[in-house]
C-alpha atoms as a PDB file:
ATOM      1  CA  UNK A   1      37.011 -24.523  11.118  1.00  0.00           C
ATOM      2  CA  UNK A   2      36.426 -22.741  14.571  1.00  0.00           C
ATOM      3  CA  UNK A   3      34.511 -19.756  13.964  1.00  0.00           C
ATOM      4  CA  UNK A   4      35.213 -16.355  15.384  1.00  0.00           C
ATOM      5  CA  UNK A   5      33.255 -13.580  16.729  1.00  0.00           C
ATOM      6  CA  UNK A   6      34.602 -10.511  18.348  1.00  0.00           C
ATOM      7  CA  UNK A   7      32.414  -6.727  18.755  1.00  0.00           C
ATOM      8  CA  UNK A   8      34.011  -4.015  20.722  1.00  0.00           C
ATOM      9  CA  UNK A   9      32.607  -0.410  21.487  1.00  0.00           C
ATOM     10  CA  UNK A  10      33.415   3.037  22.475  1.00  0.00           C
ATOM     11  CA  UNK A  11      31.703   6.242  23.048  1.00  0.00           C
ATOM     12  CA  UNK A  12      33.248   9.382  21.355  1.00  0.00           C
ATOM     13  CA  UNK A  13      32.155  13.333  21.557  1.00  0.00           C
ATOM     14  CA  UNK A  14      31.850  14.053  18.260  1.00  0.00           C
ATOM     15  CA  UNK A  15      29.637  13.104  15.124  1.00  0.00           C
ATOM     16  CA  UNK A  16      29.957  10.496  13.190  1.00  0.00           C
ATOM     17  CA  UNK A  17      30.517  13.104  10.165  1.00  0.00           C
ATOM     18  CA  UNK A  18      33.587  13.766  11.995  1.00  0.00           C
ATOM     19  CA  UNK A  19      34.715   9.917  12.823  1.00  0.00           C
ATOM     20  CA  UNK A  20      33.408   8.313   9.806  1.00  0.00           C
ATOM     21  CA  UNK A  21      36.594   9.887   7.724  1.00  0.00           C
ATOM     22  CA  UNK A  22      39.249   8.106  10.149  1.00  0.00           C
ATOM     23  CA  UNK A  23      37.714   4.464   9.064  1.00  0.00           C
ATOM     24  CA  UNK A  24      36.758   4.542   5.143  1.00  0.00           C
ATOM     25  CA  UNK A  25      40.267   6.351   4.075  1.00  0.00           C
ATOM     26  CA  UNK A  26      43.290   3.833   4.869  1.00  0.00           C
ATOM     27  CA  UNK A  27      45.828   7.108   4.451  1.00  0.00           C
ATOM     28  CA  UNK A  28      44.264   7.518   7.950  1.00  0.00           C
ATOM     29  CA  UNK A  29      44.699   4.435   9.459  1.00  0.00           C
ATOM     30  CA  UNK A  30      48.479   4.389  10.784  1.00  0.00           C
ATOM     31  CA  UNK A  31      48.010   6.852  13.253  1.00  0.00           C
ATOM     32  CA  UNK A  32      45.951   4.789  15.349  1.00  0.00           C
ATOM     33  CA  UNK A  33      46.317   1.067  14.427  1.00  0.00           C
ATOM     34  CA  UNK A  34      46.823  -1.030  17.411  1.00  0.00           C
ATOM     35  CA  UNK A  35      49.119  -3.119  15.286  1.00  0.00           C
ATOM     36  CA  UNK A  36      50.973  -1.124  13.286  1.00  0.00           C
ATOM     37  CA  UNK A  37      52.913   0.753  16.366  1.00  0.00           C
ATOM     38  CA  UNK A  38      54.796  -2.358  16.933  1.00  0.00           C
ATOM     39  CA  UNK A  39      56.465  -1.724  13.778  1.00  0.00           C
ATOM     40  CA  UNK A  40      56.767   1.925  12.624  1.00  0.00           C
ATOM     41  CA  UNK A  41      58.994   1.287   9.804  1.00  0.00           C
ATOM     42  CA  UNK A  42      57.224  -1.443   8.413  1.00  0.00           C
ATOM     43  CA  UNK A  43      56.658  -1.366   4.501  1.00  0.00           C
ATOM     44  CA  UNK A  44      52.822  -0.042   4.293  1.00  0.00           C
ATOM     45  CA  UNK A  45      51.382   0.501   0.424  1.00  0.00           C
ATOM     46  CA  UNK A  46      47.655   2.584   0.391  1.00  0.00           C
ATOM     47  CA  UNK A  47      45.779   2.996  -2.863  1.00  0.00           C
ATOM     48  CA  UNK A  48      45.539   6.615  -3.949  1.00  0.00           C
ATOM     49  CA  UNK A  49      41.906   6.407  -2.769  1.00  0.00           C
ATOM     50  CA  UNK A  50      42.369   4.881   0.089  1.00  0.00           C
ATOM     51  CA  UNK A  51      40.307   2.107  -0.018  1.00  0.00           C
ATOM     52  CA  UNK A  52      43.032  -0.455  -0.001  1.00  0.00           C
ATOM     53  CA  UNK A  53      45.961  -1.249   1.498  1.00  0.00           C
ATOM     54  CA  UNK A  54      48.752  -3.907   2.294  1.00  0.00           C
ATOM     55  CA  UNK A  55      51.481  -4.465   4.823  1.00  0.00           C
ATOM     56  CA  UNK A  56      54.788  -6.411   5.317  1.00  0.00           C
ATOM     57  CA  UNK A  57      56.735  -6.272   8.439  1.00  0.00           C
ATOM     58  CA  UNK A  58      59.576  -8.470  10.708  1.00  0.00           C
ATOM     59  CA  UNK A  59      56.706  -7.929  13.078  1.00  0.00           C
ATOM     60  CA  UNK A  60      53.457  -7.386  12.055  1.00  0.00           C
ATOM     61  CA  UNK A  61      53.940 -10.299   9.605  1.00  0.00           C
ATOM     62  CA  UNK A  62      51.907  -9.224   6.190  1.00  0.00           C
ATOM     63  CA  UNK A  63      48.440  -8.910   4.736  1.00  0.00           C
ATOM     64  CA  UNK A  64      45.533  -6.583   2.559  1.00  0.00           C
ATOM     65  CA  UNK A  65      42.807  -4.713   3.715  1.00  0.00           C
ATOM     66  CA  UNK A  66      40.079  -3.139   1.450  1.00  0.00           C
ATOM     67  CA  UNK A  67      36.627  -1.503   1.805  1.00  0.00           C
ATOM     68  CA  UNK A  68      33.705  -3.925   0.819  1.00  0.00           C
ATOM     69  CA  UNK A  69      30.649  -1.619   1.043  1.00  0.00           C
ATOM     70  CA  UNK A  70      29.995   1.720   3.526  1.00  0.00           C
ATOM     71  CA  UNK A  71      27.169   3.491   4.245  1.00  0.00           C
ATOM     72  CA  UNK A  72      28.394   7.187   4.420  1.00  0.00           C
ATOM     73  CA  UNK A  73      28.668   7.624   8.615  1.00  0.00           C
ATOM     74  CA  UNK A  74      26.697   4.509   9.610  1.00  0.00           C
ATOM     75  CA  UNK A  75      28.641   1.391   8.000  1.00  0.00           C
ATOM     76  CA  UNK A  76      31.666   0.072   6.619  1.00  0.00           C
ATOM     77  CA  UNK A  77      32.668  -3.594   5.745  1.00  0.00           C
ATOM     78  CA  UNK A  78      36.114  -4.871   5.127  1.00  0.00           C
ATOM     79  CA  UNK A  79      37.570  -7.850   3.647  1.00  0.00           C
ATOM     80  CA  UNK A  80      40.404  -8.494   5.517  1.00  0.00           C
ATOM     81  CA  UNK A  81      43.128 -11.157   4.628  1.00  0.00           C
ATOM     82  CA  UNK A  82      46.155 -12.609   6.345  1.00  0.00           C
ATOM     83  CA  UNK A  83      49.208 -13.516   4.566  1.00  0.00           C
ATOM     84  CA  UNK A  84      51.658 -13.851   7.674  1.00  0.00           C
ATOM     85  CA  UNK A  85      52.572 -15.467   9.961  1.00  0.00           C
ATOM     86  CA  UNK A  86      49.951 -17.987   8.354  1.00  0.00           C
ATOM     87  CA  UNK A  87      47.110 -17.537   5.651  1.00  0.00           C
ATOM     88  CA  UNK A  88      43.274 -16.665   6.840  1.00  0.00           C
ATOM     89  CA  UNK A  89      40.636 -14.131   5.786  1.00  0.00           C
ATOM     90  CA  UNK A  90      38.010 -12.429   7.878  1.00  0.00           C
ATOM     91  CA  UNK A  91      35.209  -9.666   7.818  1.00  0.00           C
ATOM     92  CA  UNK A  92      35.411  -6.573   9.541  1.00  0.00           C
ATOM     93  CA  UNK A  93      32.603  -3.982  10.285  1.00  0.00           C
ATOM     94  CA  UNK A  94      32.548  -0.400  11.877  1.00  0.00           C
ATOM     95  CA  UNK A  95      29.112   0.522  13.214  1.00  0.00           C
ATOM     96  CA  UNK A  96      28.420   4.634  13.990  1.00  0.00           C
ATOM     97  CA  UNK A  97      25.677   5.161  15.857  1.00  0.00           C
ATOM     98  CA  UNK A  98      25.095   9.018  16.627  1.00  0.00           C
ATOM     99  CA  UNK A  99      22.869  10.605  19.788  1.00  0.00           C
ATOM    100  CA  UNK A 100      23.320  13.884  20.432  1.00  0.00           C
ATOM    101  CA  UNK A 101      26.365  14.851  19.372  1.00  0.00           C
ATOM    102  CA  UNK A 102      28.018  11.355  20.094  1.00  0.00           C
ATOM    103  CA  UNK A 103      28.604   8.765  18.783  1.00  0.00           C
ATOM    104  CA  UNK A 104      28.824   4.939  19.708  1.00  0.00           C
ATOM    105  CA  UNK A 105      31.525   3.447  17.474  1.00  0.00           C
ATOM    106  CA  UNK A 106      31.757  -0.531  17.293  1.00  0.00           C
ATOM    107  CA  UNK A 107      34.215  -2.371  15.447  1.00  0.00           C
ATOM    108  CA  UNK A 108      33.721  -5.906  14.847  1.00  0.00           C
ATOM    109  CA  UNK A 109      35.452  -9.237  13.176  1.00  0.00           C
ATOM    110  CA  UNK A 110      33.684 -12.586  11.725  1.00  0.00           C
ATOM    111  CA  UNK A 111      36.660 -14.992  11.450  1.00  0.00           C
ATOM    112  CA  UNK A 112      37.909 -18.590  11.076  1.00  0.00           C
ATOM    113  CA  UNK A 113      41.023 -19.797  13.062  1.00  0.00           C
ATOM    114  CA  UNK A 114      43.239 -22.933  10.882  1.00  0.00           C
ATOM    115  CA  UNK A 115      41.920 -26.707  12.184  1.00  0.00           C
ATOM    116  CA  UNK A 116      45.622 -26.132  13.784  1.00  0.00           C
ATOM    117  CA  UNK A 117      44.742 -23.142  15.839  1.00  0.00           C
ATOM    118  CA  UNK A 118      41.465 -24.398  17.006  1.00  0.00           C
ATOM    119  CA  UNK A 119      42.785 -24.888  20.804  1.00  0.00           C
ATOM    120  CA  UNK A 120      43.494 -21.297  20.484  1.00  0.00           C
ATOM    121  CA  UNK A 121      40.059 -19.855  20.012  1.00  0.00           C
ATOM    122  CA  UNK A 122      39.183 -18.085  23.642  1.00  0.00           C
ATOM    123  CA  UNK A 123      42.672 -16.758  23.540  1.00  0.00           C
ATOM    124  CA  UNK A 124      42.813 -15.136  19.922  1.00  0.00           C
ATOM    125  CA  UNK A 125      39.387 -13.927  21.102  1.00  0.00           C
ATOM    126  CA  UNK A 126      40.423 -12.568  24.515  1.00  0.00           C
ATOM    127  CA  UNK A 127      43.713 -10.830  22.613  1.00  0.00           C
ATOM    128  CA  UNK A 128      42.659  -9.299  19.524  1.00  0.00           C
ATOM    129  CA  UNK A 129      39.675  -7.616  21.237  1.00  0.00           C
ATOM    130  CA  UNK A 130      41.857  -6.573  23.429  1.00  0.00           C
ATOM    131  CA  UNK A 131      43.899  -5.456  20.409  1.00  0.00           C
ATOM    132  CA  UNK A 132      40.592  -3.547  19.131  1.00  0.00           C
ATOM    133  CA  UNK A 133      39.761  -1.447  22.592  1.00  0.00           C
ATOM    134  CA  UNK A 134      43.523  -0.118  22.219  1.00  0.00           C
ATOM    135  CA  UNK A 135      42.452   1.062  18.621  1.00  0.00           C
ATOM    136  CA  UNK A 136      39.406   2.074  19.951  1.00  0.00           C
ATOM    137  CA  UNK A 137      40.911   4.366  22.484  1.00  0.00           C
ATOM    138  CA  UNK A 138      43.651   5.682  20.090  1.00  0.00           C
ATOM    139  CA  UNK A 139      40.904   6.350  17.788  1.00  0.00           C
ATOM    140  CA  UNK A 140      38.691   8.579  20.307  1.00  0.00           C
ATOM    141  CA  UNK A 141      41.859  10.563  20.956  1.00  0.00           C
ATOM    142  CA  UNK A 142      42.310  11.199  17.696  1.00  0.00           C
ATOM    143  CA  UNK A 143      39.036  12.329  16.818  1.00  0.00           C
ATOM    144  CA  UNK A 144      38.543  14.531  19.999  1.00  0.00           C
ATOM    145  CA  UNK A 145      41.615  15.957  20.477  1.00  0.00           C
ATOM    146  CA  UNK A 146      43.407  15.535  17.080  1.00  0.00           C
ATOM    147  CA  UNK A 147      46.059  12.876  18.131  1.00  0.00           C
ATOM    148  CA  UNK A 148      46.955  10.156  20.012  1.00  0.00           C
ATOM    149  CA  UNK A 149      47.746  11.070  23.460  1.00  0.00           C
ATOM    150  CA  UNK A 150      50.713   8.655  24.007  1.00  0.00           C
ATOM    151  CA  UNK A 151      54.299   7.970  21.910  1.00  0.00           C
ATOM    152  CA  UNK A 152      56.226   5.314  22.064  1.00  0.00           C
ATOM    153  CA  UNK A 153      60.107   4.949  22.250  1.00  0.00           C
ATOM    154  CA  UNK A 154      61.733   1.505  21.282  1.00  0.00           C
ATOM    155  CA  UNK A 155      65.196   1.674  24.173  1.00  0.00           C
ATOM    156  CA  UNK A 156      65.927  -1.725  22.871  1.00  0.00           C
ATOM    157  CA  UNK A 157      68.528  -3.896  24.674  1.00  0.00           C
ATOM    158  CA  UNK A 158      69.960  -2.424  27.978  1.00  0.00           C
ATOM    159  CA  UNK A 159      70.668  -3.226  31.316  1.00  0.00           C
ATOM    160  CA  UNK A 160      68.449  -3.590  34.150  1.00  0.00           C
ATOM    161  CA  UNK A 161      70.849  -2.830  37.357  1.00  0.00           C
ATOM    162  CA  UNK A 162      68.214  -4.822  39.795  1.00  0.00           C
ATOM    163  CA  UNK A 163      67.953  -3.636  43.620  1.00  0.00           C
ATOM    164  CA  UNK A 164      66.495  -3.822  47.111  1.00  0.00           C
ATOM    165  CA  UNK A 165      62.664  -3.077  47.068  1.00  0.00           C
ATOM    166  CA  UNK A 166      60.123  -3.255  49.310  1.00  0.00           C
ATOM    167  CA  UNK A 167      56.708  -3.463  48.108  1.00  0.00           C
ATOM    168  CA  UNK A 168      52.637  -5.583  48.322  1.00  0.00           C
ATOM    169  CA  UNK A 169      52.342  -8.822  46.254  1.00  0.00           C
ATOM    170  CA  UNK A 170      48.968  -9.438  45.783  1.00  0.00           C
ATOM    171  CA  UNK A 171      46.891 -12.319  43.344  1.00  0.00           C
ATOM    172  CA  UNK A 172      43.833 -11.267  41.799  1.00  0.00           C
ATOM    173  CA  UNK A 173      41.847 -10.566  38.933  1.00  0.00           C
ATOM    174  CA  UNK A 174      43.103  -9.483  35.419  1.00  0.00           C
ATOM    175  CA  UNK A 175      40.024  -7.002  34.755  1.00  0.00           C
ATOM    176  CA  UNK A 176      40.027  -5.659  37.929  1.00  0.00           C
ATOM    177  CA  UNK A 177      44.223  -4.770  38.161  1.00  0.00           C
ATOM    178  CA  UNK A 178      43.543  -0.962  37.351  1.00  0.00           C
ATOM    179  CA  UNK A 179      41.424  -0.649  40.599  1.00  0.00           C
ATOM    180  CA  UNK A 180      43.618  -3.228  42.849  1.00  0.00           C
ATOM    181  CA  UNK A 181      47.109  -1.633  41.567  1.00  0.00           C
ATOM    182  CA  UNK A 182      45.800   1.781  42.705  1.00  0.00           C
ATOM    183  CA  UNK A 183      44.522   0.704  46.061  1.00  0.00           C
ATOM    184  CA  UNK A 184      47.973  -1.005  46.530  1.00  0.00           C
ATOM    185  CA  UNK A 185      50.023   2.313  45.271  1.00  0.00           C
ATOM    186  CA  UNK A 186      48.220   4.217  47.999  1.00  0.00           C
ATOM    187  CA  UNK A 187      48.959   1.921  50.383  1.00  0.00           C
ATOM    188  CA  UNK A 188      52.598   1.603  50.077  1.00  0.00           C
ATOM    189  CA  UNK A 189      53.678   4.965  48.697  1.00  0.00           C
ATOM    190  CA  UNK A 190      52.526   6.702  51.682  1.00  0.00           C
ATOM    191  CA  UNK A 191      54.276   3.976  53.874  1.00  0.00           C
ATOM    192  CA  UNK A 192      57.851   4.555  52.021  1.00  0.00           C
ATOM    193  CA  UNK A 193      57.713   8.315  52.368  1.00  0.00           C
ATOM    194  CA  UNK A 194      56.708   8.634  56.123  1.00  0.00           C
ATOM    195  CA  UNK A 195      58.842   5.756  57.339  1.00  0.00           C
ATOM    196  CA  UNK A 196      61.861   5.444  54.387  1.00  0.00           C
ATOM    197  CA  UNK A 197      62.199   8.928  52.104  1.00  0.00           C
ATOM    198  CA  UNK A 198      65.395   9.240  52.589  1.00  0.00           C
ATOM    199  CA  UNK A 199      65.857   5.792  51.208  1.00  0.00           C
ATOM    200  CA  UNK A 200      64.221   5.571  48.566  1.00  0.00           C
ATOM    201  CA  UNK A 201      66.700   4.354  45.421  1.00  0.00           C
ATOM    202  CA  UNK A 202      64.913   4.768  42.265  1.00  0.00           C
ATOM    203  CA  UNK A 203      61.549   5.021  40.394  1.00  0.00           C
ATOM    204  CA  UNK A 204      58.555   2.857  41.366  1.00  0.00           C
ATOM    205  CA  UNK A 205      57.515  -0.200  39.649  1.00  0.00           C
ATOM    206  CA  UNK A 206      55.169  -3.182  39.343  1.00  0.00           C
ATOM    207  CA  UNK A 207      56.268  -6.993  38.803  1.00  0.00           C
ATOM    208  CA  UNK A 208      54.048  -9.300  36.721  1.00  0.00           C
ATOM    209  CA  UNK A 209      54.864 -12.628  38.041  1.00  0.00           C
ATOM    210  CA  UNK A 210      51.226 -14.348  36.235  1.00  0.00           C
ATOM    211  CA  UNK A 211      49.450 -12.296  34.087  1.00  0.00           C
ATOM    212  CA  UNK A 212      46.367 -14.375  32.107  1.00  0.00           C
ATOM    213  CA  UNK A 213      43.724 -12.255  30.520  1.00  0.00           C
ATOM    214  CA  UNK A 214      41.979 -15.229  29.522  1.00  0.00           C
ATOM    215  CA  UNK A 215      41.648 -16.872  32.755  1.00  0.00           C
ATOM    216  CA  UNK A 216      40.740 -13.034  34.280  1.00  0.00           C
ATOM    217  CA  UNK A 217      43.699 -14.133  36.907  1.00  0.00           C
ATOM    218  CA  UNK A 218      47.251 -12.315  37.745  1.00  0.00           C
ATOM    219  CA  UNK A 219      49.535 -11.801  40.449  1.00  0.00           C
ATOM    220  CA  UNK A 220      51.548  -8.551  40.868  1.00  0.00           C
ATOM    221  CA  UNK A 221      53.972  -6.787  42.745  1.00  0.00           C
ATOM    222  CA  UNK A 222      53.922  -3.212  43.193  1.00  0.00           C
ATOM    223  CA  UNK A 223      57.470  -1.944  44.480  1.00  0.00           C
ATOM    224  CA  UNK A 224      59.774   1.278  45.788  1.00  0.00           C
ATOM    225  CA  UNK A 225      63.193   0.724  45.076  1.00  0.00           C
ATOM    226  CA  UNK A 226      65.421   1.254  48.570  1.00  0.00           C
ATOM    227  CA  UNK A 227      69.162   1.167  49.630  1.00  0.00           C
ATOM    228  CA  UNK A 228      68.739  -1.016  52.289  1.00  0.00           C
ATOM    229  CA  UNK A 229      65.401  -3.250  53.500  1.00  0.00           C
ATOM    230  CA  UNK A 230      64.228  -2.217  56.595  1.00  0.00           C
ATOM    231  CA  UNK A 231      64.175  -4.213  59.488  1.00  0.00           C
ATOM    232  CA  UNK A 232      61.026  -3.614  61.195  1.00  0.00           C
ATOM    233  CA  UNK A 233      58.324  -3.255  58.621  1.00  0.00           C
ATOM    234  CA  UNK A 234      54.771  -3.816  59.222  1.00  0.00           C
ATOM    235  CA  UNK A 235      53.405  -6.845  58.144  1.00  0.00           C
ATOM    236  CA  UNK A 236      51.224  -5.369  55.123  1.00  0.00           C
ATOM    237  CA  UNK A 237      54.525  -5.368  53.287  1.00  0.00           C
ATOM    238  CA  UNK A 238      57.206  -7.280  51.745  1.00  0.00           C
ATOM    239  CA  UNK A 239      60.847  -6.777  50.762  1.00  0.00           C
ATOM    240  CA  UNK A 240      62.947  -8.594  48.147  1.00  0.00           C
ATOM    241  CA  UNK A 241      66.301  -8.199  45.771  1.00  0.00           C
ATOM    242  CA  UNK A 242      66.038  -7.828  41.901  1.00  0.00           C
ATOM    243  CA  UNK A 243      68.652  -9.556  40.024  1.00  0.00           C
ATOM    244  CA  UNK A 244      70.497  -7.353  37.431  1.00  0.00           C
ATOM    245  CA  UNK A 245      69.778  -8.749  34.041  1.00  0.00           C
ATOM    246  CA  UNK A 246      69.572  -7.307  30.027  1.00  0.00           C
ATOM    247  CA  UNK A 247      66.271  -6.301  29.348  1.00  0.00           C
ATOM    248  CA  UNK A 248      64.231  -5.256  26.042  1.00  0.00           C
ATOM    249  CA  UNK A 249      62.772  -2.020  26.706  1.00  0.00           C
ATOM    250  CA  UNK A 250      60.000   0.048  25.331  1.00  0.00           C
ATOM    251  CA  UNK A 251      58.679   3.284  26.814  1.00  0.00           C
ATOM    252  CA  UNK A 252      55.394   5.609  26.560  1.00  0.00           C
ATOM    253  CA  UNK A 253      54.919   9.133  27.489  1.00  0.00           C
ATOM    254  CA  UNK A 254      51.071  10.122  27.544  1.00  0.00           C
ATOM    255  CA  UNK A 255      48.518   8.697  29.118  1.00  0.00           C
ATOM    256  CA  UNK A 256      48.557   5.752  31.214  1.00  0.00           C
ATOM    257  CA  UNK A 257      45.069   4.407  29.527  1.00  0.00           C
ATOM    258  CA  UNK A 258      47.365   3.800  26.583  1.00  0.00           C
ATOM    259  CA  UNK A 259      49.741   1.616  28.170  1.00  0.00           C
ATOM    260  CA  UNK A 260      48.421  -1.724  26.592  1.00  0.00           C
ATOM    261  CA  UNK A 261      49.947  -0.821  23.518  1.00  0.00           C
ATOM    262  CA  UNK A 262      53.740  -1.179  25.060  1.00  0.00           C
ATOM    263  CA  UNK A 263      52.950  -4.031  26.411  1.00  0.00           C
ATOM    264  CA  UNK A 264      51.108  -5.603  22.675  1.00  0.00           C
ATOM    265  CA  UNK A 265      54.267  -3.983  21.628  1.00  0.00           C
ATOM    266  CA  UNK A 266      56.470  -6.273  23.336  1.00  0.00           C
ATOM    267  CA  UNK A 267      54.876  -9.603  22.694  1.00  0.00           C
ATOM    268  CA  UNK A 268      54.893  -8.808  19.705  1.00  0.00           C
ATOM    269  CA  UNK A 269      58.901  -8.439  19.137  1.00  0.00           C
ATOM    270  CA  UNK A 270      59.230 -11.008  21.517  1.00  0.00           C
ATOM    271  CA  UNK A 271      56.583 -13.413  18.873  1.00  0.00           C
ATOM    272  CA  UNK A 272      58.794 -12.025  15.867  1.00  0.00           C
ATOM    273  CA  UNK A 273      62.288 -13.172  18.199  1.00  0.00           C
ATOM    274  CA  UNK A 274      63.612  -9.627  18.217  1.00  0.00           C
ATOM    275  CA  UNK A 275      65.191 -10.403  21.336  1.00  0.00           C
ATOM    276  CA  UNK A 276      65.644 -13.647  23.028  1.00  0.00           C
ATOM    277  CA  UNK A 277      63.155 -13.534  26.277  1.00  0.00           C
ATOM    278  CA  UNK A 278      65.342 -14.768  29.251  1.00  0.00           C
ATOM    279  CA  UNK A 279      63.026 -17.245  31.662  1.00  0.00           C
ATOM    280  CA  UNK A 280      62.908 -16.568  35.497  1.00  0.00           C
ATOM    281  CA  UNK A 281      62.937 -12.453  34.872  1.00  0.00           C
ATOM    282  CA  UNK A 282      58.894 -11.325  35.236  1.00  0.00           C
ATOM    283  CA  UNK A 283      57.944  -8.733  32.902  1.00  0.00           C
ATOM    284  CA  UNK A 284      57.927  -4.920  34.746  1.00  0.00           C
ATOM    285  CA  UNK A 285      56.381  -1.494  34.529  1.00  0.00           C
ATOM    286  CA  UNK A 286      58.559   1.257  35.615  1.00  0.00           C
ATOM    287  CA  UNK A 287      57.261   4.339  36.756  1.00  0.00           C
ATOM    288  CA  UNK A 288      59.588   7.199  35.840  1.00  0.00           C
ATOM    289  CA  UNK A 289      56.887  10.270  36.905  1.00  0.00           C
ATOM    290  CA  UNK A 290      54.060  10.045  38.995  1.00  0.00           C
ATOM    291  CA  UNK A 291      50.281  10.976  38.464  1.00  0.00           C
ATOM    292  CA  UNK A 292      49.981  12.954  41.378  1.00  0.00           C
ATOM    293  CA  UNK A 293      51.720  15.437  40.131  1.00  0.00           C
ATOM    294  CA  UNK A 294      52.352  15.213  36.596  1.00  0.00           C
ATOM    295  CA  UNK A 295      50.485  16.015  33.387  1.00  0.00           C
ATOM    296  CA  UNK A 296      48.975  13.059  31.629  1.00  0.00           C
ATOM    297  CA  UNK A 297      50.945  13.819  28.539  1.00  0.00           C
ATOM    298  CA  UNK A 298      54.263  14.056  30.246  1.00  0.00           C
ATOM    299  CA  UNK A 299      53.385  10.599  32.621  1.00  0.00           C
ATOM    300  CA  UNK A 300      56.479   8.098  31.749  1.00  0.00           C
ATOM    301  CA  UNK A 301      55.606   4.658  31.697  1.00  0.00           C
ATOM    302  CA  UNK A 302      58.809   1.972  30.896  1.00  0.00           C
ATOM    303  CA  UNK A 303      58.237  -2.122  30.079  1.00  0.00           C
ATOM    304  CA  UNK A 304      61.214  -3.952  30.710  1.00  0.00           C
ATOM    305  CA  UNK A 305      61.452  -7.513  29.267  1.00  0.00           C
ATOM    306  CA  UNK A 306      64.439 -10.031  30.592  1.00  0.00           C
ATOM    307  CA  UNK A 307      66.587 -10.418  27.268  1.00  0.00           C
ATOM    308  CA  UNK A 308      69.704 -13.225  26.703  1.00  0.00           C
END
């Protein structure tokens, strides 16, 4: 069976004395599990010591989790099995490793994918440590500051009313989009306001038309929403109409480092068909506040999905 080997790491400000409780106790482990938010009301059982626990969800499918062995602020080992959507087991390990006053937290799996899966491998790789660095990240929030900076609000079904835009498409790379998204935003935001305020018809957004995390590749549209397209733009820019459609929403406030969780969020409901994903619509983020000047914790970030 194809093996599997994933190790991701983060850097927190505190001690491990101080971390080392949000790992061994499972009565902890809701509040930042980078699964779990998909589902909130999905059935979860912890032993009264917390050293076990099991899950069953529409979404999150259903499995058990219990401490192996720990070394009190260095180690813990898990034995981790899968029930659904399909039946595995693996091994997961946190490392703490503590320097002066901080502490390097790893978390790692040692897995086998079904013979069925095996053409999956790179991707279930690329994902679920993707999967860990969001529960690494919710996990440094917590232990810093006490709680995860970021909530999530499942909008469900609505409509998307669609609109002239004008905007920069640009293809690049997956692991640099942070970086390319912001030079892009402070290209075209200055643009709109000088040349087209007083058009301006909603809240800024990006279009995903290829996104591939495995592949490092995507291609993007950041957009302004405007009553009418200009004639005479320049030729850095584009314009184009957005159909109106039904869309499956989810929403964050809090910081924008958090915002792979709505979008694990709503691969996952559209994996567990809680919404029929309607082909030709390219997945958006909507923009409801700005950075410049709003307060992390009050930044609004909405993922619209095309929904039948």
């Amino acid at each position: 069976m194809p093996q599997m080997n994933i190790k991701k790491s983060i850097v927190i400000d505190k001690a491990a004395s101080e971390i080392f409780p949000l790992l061994n106790d499972f009565h902890n482990w809701r509040s930042w599990s980078p699964w779990l938010i998909a589902e909130p009301e999905a059935q979860v059982n912890v032993a009264g010591d917390g050293k076990s626990y099991n899950w069953e969800g529409k979404v999150v499918g259903a499995g058990e989790m219990e401490v192996n062995t720990e070394q009190e602020n260095k180690h813990i080992a898990y034995d981790l099995t899968f029930l659904k959507p399909w039946k595995s087991t693996a091994k997961t390990y946190f490392d703490l490793k503590e320097k002066d006053g901080r502490t390097e937290l790893s978390w790692s799996m040692e897995s086998s994918l079904p013979f069925f899966l095996f053409f999956g491998k790179k991707s279930m790789e690329t994902y679920i440590g993707m999967d860990y660095e969001r529960g690494l990240n919710m996990l440094k929030d917590i232990a810093e500051n006490g709680k995860v900076n970021a909530t999530l609000s499942f909008n469900g079904i609505k409509e998307f009313q669609g609109g002239k835009y004008i905007g920069i498409k640009r293809a690049g790379s997956f692991s640099a989009l942070g970086k390319t998204m912001t030079e892009d935003f402070e290209k075209l935001m200055p643009y709109v306001y000088q040349n087209y305020r007083q058009e301006i018809n909603g809240h800024a957004f990006s279009i995903y038309h290829k996104f591939d995390a495995v592949k490092d590749k995507v291609v993007y549209t950041v957009g302004v929403p405007l009553k009418n397209i200009p004639e005479n733009m320049t030729a850095d820019f584009i314009s184009g109409v957005l159909k109106p459609s039904k869309v499956h929403s989810v929403s964050q406030q809090g910081a924008y480092k958090h915002i792979g969780n709505i979008w694990s969020v709503q691969m996952a409901h559209q994996r567990a068909k809680s919404f029929k994903m309607k082909r030709g619509f390219h997945p958006m983020e909507i923009y409801h506040n700005s950075p410049k000047d709003t307060p992390e914790n009050e930044l609004i970030t909405e993922v619209i999905f095309g929904a039948k």
